[in-house]
PDB file of N, CA and C in Angstrom:
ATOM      1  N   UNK A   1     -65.021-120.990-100.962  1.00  0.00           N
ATOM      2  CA  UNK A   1     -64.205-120.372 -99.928  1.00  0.00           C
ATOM      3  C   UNK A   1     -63.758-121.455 -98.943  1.00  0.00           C
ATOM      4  N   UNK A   2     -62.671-121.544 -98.617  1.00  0.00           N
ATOM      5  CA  UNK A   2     -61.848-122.822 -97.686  1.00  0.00           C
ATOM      6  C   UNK A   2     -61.924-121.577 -96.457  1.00  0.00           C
ATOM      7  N   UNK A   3     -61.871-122.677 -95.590  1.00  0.00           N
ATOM      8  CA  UNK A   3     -61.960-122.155 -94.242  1.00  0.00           C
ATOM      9  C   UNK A   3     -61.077-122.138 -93.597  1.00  0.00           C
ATOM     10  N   UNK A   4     -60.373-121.342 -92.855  1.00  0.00           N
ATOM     11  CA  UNK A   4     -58.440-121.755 -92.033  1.00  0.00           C
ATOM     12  C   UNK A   4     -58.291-122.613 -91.267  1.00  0.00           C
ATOM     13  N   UNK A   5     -60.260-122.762 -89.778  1.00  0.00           N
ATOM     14  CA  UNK A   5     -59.782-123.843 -88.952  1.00  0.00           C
ATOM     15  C   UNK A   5     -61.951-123.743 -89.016  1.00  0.00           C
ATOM     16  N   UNK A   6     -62.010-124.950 -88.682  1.00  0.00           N
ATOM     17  CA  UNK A   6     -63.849-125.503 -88.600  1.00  0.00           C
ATOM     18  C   UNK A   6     -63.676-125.887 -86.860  1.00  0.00           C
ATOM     19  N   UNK A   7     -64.843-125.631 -86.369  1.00  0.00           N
ATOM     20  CA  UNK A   7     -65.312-125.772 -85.167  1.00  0.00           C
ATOM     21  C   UNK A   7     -66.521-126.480 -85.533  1.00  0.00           C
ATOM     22  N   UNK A   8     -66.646-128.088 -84.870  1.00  0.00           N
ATOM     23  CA  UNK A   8     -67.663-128.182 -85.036  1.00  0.00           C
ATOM     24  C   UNK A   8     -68.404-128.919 -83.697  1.00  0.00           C
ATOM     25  N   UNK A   9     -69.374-129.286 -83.667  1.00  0.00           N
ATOM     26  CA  UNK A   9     -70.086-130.139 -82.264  1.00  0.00           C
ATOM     27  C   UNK A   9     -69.911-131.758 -82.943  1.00  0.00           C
ATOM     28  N   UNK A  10     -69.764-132.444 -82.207  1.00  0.00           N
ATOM     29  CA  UNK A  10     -69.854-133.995 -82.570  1.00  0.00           C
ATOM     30  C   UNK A  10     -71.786-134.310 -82.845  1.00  0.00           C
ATOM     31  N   UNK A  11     -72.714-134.677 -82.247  1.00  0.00           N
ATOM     32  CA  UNK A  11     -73.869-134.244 -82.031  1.00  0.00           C
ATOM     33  C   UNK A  11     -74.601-133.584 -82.687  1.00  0.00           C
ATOM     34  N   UNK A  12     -74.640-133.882 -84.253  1.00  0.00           N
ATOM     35  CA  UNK A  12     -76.051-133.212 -85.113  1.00  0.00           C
ATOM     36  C   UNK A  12     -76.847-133.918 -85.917  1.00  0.00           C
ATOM     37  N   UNK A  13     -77.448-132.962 -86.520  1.00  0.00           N
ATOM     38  CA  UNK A  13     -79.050-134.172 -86.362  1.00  0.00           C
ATOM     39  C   UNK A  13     -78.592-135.163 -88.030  1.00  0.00           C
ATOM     40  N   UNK A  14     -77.491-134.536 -89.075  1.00  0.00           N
ATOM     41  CA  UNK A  14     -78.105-135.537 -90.197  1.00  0.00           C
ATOM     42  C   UNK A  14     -76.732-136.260 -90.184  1.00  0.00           C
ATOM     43  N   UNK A  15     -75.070-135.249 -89.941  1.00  0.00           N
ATOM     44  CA  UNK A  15     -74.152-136.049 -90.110  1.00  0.00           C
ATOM     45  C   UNK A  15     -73.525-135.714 -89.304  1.00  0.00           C
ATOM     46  N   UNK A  16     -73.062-136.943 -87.923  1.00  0.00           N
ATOM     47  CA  UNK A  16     -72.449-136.212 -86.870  1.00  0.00           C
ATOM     48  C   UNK A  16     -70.625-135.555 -87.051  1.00  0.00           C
ATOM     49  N   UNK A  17     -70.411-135.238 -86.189  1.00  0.00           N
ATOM     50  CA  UNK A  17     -68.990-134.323 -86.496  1.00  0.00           C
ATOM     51  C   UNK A  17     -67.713-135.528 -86.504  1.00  0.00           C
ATOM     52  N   UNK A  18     -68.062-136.653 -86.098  1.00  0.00           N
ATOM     53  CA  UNK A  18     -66.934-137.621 -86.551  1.00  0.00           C
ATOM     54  C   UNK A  18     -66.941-137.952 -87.709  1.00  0.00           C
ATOM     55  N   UNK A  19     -68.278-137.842 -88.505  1.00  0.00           N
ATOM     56  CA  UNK A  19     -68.284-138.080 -90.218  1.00  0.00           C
ATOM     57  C   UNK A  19     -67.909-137.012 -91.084  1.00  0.00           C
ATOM     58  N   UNK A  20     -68.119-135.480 -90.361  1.00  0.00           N
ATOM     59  CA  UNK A  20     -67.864-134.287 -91.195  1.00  0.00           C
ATOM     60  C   UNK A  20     -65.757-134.592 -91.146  1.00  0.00           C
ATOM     61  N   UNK A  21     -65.896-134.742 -89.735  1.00  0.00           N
ATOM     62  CA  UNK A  21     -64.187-134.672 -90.172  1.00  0.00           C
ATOM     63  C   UNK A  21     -63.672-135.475 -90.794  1.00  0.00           C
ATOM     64  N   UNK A  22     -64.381-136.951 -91.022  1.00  0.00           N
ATOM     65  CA  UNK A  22     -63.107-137.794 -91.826  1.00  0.00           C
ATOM     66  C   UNK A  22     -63.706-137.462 -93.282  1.00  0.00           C
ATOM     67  N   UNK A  23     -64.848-137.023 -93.916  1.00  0.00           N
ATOM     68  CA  UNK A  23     -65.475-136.327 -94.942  1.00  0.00           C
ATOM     69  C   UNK A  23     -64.402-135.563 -94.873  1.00  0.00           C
ATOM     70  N   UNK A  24     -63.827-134.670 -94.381  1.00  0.00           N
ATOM     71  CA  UNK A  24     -63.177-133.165 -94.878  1.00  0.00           C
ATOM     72  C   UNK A  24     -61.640-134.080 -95.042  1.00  0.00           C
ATOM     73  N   UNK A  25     -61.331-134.741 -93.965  1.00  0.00           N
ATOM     74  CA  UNK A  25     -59.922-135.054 -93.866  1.00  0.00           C
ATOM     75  C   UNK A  25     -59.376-136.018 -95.167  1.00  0.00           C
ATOM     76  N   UNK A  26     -60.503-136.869 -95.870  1.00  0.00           N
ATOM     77  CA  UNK A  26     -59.905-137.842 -97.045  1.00  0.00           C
ATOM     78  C   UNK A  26     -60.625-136.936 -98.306  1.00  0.00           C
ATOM     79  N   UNK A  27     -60.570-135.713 -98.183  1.00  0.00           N
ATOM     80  CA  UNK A  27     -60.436-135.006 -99.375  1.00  0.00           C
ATOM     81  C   UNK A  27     -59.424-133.914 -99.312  1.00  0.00           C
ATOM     82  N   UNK A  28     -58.651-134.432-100.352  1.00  0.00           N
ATOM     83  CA  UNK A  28     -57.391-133.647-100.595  1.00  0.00           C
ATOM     84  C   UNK A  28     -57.210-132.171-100.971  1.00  0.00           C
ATOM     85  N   UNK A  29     -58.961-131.364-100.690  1.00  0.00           N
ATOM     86  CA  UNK A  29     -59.222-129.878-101.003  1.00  0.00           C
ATOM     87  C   UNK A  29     -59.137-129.810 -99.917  1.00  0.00           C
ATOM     88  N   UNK A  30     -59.795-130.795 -98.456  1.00  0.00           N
ATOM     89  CA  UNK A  30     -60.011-129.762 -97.440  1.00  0.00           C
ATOM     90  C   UNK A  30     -59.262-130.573 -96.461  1.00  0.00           C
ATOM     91  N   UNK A  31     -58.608-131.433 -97.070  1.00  0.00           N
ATOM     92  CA  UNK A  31     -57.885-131.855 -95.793  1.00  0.00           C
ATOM     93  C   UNK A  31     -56.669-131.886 -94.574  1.00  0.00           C
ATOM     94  N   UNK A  32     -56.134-130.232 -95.464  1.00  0.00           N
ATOM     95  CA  UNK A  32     -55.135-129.655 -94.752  1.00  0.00           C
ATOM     96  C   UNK A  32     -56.229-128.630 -93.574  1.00  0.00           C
ATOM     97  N   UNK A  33     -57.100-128.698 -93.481  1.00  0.00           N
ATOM     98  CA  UNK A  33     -58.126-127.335 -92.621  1.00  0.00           C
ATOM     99  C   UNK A  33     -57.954-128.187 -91.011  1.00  0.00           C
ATOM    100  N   UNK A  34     -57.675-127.810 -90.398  1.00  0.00           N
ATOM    101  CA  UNK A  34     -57.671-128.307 -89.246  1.00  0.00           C
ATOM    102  C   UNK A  34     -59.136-127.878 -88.395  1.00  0.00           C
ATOM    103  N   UNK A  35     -59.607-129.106 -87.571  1.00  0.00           N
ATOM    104  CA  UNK A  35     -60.821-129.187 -87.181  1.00  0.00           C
ATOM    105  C   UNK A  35     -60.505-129.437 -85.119  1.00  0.00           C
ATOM    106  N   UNK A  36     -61.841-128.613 -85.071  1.00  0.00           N
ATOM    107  CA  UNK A  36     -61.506-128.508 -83.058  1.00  0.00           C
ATOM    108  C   UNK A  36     -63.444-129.345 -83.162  1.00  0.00           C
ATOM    109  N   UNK A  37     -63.505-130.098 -82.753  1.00  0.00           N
ATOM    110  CA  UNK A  37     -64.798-130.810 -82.279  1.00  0.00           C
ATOM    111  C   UNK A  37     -64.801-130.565 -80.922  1.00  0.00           C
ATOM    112  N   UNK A  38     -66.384-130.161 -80.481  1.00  0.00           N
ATOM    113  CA  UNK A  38     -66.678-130.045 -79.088  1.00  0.00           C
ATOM    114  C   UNK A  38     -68.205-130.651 -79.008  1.00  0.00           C
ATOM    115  N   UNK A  39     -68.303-131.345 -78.049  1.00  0.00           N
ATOM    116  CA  UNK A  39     -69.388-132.339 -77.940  1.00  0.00           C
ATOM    117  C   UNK A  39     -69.361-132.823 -76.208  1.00  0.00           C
ATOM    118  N   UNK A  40     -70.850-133.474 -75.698  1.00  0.00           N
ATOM    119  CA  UNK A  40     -71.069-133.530 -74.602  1.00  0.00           C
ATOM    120  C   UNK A  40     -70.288-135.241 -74.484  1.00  0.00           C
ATOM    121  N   UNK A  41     -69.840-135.472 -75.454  1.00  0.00           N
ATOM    122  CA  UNK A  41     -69.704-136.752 -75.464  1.00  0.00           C
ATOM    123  C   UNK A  41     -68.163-137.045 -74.962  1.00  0.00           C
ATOM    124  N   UNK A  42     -67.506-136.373 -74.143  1.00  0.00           N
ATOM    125  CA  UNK A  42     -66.012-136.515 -73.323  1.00  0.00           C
ATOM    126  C   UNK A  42     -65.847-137.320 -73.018  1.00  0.00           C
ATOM    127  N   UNK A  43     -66.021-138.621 -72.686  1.00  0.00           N
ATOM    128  CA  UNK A  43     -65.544-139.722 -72.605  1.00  0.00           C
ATOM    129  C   UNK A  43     -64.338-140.417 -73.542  1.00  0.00           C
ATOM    130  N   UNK A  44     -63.875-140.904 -72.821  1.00  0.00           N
ATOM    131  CA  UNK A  44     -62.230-141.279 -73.666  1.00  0.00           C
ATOM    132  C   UNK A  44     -62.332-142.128 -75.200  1.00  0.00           C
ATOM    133  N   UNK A  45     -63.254-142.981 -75.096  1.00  0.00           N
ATOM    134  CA  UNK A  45     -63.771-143.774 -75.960  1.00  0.00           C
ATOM    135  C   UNK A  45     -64.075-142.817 -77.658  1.00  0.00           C
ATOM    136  N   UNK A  46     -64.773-142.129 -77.102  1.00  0.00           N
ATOM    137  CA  UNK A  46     -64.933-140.979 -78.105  1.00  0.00           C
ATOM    138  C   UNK A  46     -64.284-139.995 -78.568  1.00  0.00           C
ATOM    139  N   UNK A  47     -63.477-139.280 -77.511  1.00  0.00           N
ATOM    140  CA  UNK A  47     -62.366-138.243 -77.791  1.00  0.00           C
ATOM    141  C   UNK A  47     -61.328-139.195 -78.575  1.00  0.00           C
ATOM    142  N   UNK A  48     -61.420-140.943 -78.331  1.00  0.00           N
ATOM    143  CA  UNK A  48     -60.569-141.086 -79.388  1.00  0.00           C
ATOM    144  C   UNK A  48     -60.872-141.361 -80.967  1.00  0.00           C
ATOM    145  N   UNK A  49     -61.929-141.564 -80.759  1.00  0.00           N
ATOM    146  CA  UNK A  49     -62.765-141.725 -82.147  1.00  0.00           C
ATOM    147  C   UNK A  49     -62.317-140.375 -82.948  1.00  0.00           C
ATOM    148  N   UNK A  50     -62.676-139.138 -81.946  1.00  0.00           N
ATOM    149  CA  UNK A  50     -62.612-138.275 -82.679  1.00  0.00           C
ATOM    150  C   UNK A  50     -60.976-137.421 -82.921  1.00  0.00           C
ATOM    151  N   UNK A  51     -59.905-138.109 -82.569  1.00  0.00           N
ATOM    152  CA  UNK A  51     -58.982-137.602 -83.068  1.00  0.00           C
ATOM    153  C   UNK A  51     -58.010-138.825 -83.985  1.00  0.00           C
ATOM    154  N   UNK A  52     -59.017-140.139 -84.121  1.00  0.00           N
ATOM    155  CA  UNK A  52     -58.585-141.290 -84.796  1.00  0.00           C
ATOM    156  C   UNK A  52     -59.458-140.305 -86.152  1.00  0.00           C
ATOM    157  N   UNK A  53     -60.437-139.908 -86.464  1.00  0.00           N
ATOM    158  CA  UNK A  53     -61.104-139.150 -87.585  1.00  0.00           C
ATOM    159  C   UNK A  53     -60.429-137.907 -88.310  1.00  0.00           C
ATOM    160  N   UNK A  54     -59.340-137.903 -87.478  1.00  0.00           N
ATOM    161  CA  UNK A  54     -58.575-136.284 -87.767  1.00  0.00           C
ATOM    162  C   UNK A  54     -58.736-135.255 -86.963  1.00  0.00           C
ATOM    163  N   UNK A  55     -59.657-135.437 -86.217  1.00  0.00           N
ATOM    164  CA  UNK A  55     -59.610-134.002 -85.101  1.00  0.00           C
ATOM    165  C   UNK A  55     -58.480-133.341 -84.635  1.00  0.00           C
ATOM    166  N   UNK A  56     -58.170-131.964 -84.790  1.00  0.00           N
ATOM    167  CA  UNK A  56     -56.749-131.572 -84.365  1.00  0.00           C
ATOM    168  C   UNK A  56     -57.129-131.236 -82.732  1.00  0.00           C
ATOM    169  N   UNK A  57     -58.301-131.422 -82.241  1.00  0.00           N
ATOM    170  CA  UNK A  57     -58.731-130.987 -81.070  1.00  0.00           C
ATOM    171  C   UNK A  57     -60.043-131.713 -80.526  1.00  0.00           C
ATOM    172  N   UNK A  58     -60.195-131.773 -79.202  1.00  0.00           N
ATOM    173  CA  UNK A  58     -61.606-132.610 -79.474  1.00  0.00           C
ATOM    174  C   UNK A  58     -62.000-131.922 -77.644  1.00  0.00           C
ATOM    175  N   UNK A  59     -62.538-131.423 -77.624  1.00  0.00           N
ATOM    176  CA  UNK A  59     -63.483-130.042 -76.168  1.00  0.00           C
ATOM    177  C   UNK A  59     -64.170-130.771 -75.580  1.00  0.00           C
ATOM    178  N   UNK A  60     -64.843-131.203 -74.452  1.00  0.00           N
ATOM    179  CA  UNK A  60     -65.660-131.653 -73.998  1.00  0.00           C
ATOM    180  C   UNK A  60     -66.575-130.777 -73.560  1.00  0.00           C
ATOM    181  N   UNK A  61     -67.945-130.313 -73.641  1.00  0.00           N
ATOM    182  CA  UNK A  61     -68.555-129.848 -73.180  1.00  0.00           C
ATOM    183  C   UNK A  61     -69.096-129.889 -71.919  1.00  0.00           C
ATOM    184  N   UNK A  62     -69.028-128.812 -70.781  1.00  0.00           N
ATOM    185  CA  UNK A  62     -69.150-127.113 -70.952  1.00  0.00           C
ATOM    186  C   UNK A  62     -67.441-127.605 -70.812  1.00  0.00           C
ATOM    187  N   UNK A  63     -67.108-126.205 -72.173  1.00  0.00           N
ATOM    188  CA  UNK A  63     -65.954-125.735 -72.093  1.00  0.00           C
ATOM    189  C   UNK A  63     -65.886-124.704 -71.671  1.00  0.00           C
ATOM    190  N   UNK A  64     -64.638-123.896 -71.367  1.00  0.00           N
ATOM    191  CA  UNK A  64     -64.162-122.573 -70.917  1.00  0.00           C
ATOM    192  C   UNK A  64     -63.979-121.657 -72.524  1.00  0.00           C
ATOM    193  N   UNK A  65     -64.342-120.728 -72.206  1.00  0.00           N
ATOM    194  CA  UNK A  65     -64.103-120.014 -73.541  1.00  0.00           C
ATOM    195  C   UNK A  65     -62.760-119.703 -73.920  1.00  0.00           C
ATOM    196  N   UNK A  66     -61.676-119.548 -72.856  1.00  0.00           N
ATOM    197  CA  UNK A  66     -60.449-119.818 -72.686  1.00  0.00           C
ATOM    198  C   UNK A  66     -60.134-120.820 -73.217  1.00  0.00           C
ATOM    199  N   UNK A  67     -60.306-121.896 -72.629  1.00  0.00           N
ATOM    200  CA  UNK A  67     -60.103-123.266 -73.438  1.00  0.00           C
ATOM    201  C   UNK A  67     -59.672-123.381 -75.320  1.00  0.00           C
ATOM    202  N   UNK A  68     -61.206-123.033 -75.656  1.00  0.00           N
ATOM    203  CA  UNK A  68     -61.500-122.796 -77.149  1.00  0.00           C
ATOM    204  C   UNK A  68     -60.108-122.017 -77.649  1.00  0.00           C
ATOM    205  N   UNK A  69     -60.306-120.678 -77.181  1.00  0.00           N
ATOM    206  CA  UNK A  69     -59.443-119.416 -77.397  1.00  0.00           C
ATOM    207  C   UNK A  69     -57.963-120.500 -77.559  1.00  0.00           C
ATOM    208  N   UNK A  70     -57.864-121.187 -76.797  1.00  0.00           N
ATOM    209  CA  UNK A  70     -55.791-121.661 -76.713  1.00  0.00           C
ATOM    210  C   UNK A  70     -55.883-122.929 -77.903  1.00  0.00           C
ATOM    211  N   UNK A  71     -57.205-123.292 -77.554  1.00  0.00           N
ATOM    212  CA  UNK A  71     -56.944-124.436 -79.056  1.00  0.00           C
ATOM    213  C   UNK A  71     -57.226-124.214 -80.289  1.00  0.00           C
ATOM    214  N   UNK A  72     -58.283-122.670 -80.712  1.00  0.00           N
ATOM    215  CA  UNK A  72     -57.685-122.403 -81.944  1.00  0.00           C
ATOM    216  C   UNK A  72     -56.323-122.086 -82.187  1.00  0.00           C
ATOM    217  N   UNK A  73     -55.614-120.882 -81.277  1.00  0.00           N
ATOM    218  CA  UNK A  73     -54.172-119.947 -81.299  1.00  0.00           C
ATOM    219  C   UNK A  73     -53.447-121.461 -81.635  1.00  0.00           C
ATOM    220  N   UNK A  74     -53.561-122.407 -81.122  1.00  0.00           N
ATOM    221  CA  UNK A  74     -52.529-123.614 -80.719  1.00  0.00           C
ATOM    222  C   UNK A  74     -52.522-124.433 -82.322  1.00  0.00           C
ATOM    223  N   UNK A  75     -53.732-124.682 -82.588  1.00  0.00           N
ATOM    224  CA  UNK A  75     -54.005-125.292 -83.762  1.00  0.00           C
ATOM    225  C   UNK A  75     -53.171-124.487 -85.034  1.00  0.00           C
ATOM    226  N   UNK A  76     -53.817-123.131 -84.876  1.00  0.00           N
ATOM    227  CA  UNK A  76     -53.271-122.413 -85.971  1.00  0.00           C
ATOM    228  C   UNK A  76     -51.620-121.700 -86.293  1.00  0.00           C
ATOM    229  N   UNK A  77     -51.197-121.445 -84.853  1.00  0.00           N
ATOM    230  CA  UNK A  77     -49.713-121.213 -84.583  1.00  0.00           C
ATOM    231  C   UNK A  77     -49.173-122.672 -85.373  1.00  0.00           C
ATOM    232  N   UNK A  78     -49.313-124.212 -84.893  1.00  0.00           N
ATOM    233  CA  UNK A  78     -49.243-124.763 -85.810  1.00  0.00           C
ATOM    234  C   UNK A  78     -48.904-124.855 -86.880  1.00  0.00           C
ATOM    235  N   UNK A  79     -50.209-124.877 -87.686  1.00  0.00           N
ATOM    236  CA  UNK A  79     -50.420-124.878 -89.071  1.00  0.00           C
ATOM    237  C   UNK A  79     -49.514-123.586 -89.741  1.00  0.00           C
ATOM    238  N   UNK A  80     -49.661-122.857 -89.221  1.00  0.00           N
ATOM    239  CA  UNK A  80     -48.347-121.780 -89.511  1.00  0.00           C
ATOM    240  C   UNK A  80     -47.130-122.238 -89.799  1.00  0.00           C
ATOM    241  N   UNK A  81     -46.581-122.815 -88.399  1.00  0.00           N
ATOM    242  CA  UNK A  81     -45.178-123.209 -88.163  1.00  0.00           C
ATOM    243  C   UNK A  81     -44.750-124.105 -89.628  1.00  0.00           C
ATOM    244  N   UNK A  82     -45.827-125.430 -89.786  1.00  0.00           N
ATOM    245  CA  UNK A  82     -45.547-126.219 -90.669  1.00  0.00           C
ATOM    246  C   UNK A  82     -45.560-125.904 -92.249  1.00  0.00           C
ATOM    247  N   UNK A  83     -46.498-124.747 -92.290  1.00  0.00           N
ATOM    248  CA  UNK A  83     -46.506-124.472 -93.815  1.00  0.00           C
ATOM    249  C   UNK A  83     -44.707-122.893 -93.717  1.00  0.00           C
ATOM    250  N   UNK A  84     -44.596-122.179 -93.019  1.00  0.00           N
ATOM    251  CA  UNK A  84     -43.162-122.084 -92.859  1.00  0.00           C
ATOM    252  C   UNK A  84     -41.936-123.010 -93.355  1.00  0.00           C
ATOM    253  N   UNK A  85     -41.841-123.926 -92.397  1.00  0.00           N
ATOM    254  CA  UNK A  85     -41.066-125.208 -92.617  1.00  0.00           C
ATOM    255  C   UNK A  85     -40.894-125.403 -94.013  1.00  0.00           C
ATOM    256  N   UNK A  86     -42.198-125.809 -94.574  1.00  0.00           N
ATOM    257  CA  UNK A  86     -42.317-126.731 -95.810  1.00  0.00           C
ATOM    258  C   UNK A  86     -41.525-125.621 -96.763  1.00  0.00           C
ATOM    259  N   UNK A  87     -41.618-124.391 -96.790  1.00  0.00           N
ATOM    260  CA  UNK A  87     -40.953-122.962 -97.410  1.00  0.00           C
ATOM    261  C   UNK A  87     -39.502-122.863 -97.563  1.00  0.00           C
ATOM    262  N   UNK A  88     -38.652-123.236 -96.378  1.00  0.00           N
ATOM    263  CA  UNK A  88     -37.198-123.786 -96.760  1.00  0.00           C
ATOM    264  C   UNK A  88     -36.636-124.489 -97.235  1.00  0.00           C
TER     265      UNK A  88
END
């Protein structure tokens, strides 16, 4: 089962979320899935790591649940728009 969009934390114990995304992103099954990473780790240094890895999003923790809420809709309105496009 493919997933539409992955939420994940940067911050776990065997493979952190900058390895799950470039894992998902250089495989050509899952690398159209767009990924939102949220982690305590907000610092610029890292938020760029993690959208140099493919992150379509990258949260700093504490987020607003609002927050989350506009960057899935945002991510996935997206991914919509473009697989549309590709249709004409």
């Amino acid at each position: 089962m493919i997933p539409d969009i992955i939420i994940s934390d940067v911050m776990m114990p065997e493979k952190d979320g900058f390895e799950v995304c470039e894992t998902l992103k250089e495989d050509v099954r899952t690398s159209h899935i767009p990924i939102i990473l949220l982690t305590a780790k907000s610092d610029v240094e890292s938020r760029i790591v993690g959208l140099k890895q493919g992150a379509d999003d990258y949260l700093g923790k504490p987020f607003e649940r609002d927050a989350l809420l506009l960057a899935v809709e945002r991510v996935l309105r997206t991914r919509r728009l473009e697989q549309e496009n590709r249709r004409l």
